[in-house]
C-alpha atoms as a PDB file:
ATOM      1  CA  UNK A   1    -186.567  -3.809 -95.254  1.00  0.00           C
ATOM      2  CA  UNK A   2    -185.827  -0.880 -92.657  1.00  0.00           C
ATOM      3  CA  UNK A   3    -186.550  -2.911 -89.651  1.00  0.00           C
ATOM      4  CA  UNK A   4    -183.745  -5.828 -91.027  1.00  0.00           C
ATOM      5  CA  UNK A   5    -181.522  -2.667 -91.374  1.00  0.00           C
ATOM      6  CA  UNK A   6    -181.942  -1.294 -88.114  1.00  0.00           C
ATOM      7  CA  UNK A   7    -181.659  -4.928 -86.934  1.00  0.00           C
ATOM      8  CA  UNK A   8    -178.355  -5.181 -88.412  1.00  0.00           C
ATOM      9  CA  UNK A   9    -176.913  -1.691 -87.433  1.00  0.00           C
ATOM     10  CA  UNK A  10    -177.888  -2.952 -83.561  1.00  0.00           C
ATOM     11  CA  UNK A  11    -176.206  -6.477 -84.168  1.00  0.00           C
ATOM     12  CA  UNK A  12    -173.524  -4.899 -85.754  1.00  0.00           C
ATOM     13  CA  UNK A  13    -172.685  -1.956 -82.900  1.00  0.00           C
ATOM     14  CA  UNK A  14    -173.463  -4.867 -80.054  1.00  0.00           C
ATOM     15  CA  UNK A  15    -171.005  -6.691 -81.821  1.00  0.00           C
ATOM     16  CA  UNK A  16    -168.276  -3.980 -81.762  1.00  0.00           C
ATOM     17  CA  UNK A  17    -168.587  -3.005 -77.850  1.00  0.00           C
ATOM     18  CA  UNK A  18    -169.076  -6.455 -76.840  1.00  0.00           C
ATOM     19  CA  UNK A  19    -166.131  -8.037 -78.749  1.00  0.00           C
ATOM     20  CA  UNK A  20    -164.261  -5.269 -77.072  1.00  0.00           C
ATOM     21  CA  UNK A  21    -165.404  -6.421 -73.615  1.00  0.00           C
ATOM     22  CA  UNK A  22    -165.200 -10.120 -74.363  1.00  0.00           C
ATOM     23  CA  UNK A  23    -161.633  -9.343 -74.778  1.00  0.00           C
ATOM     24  CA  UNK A  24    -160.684  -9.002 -70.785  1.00  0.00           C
ATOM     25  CA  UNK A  25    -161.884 -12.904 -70.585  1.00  0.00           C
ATOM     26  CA  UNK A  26    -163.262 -11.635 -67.473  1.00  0.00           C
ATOM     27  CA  UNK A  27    -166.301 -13.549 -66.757  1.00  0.00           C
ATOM     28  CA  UNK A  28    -167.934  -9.866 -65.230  1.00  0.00           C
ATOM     29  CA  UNK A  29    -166.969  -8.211 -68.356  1.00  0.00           C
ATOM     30  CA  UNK A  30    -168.411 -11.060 -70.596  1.00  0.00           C
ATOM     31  CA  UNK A  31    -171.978 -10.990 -68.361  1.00  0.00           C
ATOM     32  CA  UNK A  32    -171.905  -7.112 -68.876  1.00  0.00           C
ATOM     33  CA  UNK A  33    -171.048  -7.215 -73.097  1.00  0.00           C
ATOM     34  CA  UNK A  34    -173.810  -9.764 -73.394  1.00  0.00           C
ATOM     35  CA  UNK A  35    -175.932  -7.337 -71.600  1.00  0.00           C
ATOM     36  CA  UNK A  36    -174.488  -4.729 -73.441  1.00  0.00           C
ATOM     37  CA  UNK A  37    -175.446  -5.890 -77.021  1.00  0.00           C
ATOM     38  CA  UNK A  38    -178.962  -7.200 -75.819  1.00  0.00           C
ATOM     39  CA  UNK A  39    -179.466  -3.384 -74.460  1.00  0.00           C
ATOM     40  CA  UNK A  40    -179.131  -2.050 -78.093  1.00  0.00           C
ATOM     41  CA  UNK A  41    -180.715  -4.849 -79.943  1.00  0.00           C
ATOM     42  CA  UNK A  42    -183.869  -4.621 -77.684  1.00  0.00           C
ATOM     43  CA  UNK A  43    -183.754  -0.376 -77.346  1.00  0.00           C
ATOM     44  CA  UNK A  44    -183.408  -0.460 -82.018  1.00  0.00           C
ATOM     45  CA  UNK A  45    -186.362  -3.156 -82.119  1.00  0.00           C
ATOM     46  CA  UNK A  46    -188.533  -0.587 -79.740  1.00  0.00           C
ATOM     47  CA  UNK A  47    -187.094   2.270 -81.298  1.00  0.00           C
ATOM     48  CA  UNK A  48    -188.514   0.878 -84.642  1.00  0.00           C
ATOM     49  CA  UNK A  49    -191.721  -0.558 -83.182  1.00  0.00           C
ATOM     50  CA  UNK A  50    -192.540   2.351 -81.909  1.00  0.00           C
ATOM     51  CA  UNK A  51    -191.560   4.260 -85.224  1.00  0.00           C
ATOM     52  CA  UNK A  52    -194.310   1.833 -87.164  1.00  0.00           C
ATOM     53  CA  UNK A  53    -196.750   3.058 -84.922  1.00  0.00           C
ATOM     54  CA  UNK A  54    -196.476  -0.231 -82.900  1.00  0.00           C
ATOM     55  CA  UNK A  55    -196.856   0.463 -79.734  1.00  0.00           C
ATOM     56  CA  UNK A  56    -197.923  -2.153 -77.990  1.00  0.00           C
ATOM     57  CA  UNK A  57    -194.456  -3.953 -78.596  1.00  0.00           C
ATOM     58  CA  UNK A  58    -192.211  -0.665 -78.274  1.00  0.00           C
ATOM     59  CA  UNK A  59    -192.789  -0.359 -74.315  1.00  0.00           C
ATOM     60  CA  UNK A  60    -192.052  -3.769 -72.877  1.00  0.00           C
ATOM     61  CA  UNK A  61    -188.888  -4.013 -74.969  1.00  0.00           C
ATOM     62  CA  UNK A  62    -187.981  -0.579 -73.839  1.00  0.00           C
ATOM     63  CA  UNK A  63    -188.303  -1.617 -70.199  1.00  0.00           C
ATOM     64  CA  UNK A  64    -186.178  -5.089 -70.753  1.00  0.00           C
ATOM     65  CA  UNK A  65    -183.068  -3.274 -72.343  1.00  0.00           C
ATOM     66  CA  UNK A  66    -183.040  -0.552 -69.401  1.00  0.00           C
ATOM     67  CA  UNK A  67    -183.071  -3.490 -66.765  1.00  0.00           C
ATOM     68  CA  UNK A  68    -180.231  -5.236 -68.824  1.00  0.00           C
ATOM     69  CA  UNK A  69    -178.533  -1.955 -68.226  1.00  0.00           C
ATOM     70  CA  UNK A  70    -178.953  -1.743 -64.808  1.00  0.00           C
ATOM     71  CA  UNK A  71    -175.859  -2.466 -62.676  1.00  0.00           C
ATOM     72  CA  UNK A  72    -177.782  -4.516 -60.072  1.00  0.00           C
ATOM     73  CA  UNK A  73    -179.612  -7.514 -61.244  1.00  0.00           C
ATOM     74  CA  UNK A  74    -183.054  -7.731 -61.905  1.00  0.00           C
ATOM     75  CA  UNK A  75    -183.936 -10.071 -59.634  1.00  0.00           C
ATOM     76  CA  UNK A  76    -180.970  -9.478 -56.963  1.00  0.00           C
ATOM     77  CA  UNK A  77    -180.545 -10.440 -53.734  1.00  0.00           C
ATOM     78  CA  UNK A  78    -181.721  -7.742 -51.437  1.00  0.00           C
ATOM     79  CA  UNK A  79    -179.140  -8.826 -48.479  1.00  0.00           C
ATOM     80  CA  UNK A  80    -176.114 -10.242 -50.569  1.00  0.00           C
ATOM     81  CA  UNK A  81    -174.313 -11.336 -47.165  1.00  0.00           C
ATOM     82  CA  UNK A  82    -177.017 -13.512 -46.107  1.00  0.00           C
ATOM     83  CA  UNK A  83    -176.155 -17.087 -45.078  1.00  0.00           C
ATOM     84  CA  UNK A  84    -172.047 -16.033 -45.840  1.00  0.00           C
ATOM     85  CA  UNK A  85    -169.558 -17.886 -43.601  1.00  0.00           C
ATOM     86  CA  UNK A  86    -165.968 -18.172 -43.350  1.00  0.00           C
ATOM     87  CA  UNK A  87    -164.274 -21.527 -42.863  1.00  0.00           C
ATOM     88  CA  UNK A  88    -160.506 -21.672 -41.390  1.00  0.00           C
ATOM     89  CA  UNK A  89    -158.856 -24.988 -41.330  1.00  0.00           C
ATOM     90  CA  UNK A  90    -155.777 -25.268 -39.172  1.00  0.00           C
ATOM     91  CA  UNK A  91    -153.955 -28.625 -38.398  1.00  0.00           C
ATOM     92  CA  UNK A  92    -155.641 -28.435 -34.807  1.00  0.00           C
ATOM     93  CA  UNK A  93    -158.749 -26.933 -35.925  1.00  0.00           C
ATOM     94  CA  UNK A  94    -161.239 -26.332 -38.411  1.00  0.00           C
ATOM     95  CA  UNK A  95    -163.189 -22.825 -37.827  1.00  0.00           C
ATOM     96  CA  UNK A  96    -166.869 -21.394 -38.935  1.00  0.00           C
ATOM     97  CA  UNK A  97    -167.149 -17.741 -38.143  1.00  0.00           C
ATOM     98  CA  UNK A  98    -171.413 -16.868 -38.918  1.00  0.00           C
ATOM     99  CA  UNK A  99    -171.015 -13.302 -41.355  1.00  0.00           C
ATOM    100  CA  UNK A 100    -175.019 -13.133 -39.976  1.00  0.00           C
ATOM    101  CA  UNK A 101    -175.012 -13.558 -36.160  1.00  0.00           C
ATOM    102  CA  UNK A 102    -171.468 -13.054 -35.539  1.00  0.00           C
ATOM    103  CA  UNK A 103    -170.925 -16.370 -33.961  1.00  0.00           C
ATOM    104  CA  UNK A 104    -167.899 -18.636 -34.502  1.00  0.00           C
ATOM    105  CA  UNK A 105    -167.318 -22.078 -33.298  1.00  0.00           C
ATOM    106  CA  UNK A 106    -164.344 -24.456 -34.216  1.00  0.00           C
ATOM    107  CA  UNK A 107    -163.906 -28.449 -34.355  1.00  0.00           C
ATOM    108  CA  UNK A 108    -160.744 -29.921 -32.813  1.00  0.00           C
ATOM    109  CA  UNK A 109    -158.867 -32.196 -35.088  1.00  0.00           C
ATOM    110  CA  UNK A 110    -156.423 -33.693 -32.434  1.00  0.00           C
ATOM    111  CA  UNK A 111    -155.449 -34.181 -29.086  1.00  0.00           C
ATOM    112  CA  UNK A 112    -157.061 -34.675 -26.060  1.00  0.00           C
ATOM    113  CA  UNK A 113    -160.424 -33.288 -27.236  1.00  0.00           C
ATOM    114  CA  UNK A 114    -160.242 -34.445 -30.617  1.00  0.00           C
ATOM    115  CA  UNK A 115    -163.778 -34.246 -32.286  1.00  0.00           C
ATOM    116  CA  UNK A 116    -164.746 -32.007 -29.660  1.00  0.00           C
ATOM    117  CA  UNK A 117    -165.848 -28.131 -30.397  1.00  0.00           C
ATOM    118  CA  UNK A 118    -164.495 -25.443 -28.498  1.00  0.00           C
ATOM    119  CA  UNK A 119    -168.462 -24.623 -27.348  1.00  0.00           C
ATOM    120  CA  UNK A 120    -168.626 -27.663 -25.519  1.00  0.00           C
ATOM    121  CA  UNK A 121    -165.220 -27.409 -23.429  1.00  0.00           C
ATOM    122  CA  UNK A 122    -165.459 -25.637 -20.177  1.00  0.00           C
ATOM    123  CA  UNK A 123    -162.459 -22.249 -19.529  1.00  0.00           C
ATOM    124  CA  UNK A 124    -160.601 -24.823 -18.188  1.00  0.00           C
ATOM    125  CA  UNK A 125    -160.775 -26.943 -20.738  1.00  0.00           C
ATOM    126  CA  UNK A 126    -159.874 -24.197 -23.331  1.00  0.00           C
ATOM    127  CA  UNK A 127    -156.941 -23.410 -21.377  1.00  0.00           C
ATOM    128  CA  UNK A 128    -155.982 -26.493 -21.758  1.00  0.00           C
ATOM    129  CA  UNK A 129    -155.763 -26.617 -25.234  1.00  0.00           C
ATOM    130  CA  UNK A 130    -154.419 -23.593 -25.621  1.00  0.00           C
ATOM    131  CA  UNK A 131    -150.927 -25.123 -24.228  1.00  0.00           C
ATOM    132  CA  UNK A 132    -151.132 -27.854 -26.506  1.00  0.00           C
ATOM    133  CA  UNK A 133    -151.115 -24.916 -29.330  1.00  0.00           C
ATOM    134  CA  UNK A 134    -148.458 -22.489 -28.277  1.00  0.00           C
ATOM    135  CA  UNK A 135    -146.900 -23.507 -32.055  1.00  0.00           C
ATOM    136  CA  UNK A 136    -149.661 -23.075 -34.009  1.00  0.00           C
ATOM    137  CA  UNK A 137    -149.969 -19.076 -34.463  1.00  0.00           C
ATOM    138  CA  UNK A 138    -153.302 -19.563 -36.101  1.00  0.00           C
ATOM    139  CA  UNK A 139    -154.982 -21.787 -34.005  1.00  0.00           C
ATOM    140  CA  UNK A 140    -153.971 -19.628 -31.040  1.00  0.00           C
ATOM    141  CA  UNK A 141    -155.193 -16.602 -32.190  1.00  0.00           C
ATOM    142  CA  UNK A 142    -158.874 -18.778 -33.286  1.00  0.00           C
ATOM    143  CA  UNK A 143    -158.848 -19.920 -29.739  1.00  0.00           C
ATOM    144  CA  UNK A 144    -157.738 -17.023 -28.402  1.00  0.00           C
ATOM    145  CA  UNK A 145    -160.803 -14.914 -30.106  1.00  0.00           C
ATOM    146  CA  UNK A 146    -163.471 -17.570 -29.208  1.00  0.00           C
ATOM    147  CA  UNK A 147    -162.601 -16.948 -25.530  1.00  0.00           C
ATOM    148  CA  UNK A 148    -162.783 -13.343 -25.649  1.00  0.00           C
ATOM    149  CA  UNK A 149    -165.734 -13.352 -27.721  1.00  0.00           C
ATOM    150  CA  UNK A 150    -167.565 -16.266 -25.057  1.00  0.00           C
ATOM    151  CA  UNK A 151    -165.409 -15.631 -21.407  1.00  0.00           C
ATOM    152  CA  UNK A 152    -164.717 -12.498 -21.569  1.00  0.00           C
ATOM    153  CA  UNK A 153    -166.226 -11.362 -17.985  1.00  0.00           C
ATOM    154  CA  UNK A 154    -163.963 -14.228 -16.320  1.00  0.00           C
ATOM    155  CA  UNK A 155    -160.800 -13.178 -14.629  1.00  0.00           C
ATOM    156  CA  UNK A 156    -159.656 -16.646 -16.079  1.00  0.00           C
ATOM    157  CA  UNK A 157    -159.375 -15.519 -19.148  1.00  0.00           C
ATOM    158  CA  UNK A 158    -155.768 -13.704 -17.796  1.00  0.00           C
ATOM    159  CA  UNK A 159    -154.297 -16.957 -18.350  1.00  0.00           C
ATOM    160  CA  UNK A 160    -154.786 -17.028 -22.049  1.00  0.00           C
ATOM    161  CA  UNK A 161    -152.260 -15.248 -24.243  1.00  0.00           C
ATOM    162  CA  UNK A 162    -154.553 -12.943 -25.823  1.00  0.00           C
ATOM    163  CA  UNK A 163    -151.863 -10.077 -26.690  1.00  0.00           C
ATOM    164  CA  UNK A 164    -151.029 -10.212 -29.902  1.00  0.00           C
ATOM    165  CA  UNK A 165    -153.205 -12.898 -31.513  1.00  0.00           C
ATOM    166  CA  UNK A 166    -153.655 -10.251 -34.291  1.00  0.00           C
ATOM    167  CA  UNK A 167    -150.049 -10.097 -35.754  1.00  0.00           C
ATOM    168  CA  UNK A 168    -150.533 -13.841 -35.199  1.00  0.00           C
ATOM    169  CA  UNK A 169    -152.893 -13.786 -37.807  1.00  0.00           C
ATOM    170  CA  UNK A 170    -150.957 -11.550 -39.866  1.00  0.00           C
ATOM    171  CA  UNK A 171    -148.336 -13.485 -39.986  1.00  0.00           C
ATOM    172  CA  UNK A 172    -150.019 -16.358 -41.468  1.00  0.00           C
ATOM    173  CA  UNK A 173    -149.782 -16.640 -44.950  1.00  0.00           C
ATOM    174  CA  UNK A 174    -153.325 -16.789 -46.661  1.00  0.00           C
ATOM    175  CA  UNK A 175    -154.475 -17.642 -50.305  1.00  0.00           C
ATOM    176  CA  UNK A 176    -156.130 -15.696 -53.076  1.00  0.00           C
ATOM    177  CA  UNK A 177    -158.969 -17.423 -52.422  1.00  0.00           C
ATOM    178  CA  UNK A 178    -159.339 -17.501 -49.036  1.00  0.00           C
ATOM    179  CA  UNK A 179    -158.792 -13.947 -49.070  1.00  0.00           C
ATOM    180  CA  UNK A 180    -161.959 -13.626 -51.996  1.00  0.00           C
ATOM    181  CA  UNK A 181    -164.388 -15.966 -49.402  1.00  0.00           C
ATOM    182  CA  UNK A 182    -163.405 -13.939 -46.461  1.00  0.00           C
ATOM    183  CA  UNK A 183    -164.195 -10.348 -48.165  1.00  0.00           C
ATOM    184  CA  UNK A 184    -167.263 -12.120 -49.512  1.00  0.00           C
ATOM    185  CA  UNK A 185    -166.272 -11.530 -53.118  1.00  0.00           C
ATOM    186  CA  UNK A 186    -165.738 -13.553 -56.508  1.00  0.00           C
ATOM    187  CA  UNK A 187    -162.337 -13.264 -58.347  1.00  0.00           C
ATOM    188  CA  UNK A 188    -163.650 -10.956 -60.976  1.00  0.00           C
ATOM    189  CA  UNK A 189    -163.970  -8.300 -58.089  1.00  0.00           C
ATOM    190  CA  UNK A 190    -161.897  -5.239 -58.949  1.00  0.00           C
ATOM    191  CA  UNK A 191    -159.936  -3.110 -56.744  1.00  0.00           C
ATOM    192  CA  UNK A 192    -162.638  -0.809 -55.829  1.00  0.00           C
ATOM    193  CA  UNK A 193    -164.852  -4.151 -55.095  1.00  0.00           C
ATOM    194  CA  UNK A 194    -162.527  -4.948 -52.563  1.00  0.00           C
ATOM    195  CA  UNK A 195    -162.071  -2.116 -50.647  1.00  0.00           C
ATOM    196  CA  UNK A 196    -165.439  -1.539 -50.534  1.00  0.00           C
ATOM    197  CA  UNK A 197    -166.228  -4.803 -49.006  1.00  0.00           C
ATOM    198  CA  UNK A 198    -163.533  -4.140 -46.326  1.00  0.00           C
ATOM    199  CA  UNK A 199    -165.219  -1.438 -45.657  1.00  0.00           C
ATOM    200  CA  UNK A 200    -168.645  -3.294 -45.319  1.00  0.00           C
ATOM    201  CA  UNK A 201    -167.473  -5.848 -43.231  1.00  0.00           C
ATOM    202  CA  UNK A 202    -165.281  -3.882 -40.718  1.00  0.00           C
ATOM    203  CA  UNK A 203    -167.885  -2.233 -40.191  1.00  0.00           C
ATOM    204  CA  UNK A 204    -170.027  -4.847 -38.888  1.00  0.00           C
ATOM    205  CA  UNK A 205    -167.044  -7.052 -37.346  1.00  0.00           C
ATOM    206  CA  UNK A 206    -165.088  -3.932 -35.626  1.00  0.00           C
ATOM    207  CA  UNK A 207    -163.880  -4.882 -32.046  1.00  0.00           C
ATOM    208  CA  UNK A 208    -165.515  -1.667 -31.417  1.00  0.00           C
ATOM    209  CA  UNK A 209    -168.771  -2.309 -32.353  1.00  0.00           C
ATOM    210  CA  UNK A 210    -168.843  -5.874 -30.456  1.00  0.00           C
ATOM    211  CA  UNK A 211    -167.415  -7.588 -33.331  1.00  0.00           C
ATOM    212  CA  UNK A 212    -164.197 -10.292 -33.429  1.00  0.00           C
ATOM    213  CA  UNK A 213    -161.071  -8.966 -33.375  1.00  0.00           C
ATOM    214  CA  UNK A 214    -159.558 -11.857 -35.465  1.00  0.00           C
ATOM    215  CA  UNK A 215    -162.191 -11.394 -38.325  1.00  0.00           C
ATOM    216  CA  UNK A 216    -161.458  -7.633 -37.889  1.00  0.00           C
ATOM    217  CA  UNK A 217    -157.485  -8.921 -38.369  1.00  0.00           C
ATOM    218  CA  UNK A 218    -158.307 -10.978 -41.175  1.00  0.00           C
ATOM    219  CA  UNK A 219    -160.562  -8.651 -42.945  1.00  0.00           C
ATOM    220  CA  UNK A 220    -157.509  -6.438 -42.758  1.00  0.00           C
ATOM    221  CA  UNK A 221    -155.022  -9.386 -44.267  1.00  0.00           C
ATOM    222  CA  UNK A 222    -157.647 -10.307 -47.240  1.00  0.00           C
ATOM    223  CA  UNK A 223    -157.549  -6.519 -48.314  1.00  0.00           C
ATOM    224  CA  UNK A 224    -153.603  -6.376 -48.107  1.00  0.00           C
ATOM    225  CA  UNK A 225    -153.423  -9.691 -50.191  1.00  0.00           C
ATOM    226  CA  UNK A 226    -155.966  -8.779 -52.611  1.00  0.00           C
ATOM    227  CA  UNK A 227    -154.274  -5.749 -53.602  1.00  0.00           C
ATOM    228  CA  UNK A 228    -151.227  -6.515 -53.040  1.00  0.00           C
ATOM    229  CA  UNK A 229    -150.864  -9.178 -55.810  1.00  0.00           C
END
């Protein structure tokens, strides 16, 4: 009879904090209440077992409801950014910047070098195309980046607008959740998520530190319309 009681004090006070936390409808806070009321159903049962003198059971239950407590999974990713990559469609091109190596790469969807990606055109080439998208702010500034970032020792490169390209990006409206993929975050990500991950990121895609200057500039947008809205 005491172990159904103690069973129904746990179900009762997992029942309390995790009805409050269901209430957000926030699928983090619904993960974390579940975990929540499995914590003190698991720690009473141990609590109890051990109590009865049964302590082969007490320990491993013990152990489970202080993982379920634990902020990081269990069995978590140790490098959550691995194999993360941020895809930009344009009407003149559609964009894959690598979060791992850095690299970024864009197909052309019209014009002369339709199908084509900017890796296979020669400076000339590029320069080309960059004519063809003097009205397309963000394809400019994607173009403009991928020549920096792959001609940059050519005195070529003088010819391509590349003052600027930033605001360009700025300027460009961008989506929720764009701005959630590009921070590497899901939309249950708080405010303290999300500057956090700015952090992260800018860190690793600073102009500074070798990095693209348009990630750097949309890093920068993603934060603004994250907290912003």
């Amino acid at each position: 009879m005491l172990a159904y009681f103690i069973i129904g004090i746990a179900l009762l006070a997992a029942l309390i904090i995790g009805g409050k936390s269901l209430a957000n409808a926030e699928p983090k806070h619904i993960i974390r209440a579940f975990r929540i009321a499995g914590a003190i159903i698991l720690g009473a049962l141990a609590a109890f077992f051990a109590y009865t003198g049964r302590f082969q059971i007490a320990p491993p239950l013990a152990l489970i409801a202080l993982f379920l407590l634990r902020k990081k999974p269990l069995f978590g990713r140790s490098t959550p950014s691995s194999g993360q990559k941020s895809e930009v469609t344009t009407d003149w091109l559609y964009a894959i910047l690598d979060h791992d190596s850095g690299e970024m790469d864009a197909e052309i969807l019209q014009g002369e070098f339709m199908g084509e990606r900017l890796s296979q055109l020669s400076l000339q080439q590029l320069q080309e195309l960059s004519r063809s998208l003097e009205e397309d702010e963000q394809s400019a500034a994607i173009l403009v980046t991928f020549i920096e970032r792959n001609f940059s020792d050519s005195e070529d490169t003088q010819g391509t607008d590349s003052g600027g390209y930033s605001n360009h990006t700025q300027q460009t409206g961008m989506s929720r959740t764009e701005a959630f993929e590009i921070l590497e975050l899901d939309p249950a990500a708080n405010e303290a998520d999300i500057k956090a991950s700015h952090k992260r990121l800018m860190k690793k895609f600073h102009p500074d530190h070798d990095g693209s200057s348009y990630m750097a500039a949309k890093l920068n947008q993603a934060k603004e319309v994250l907290l912003k809205s």
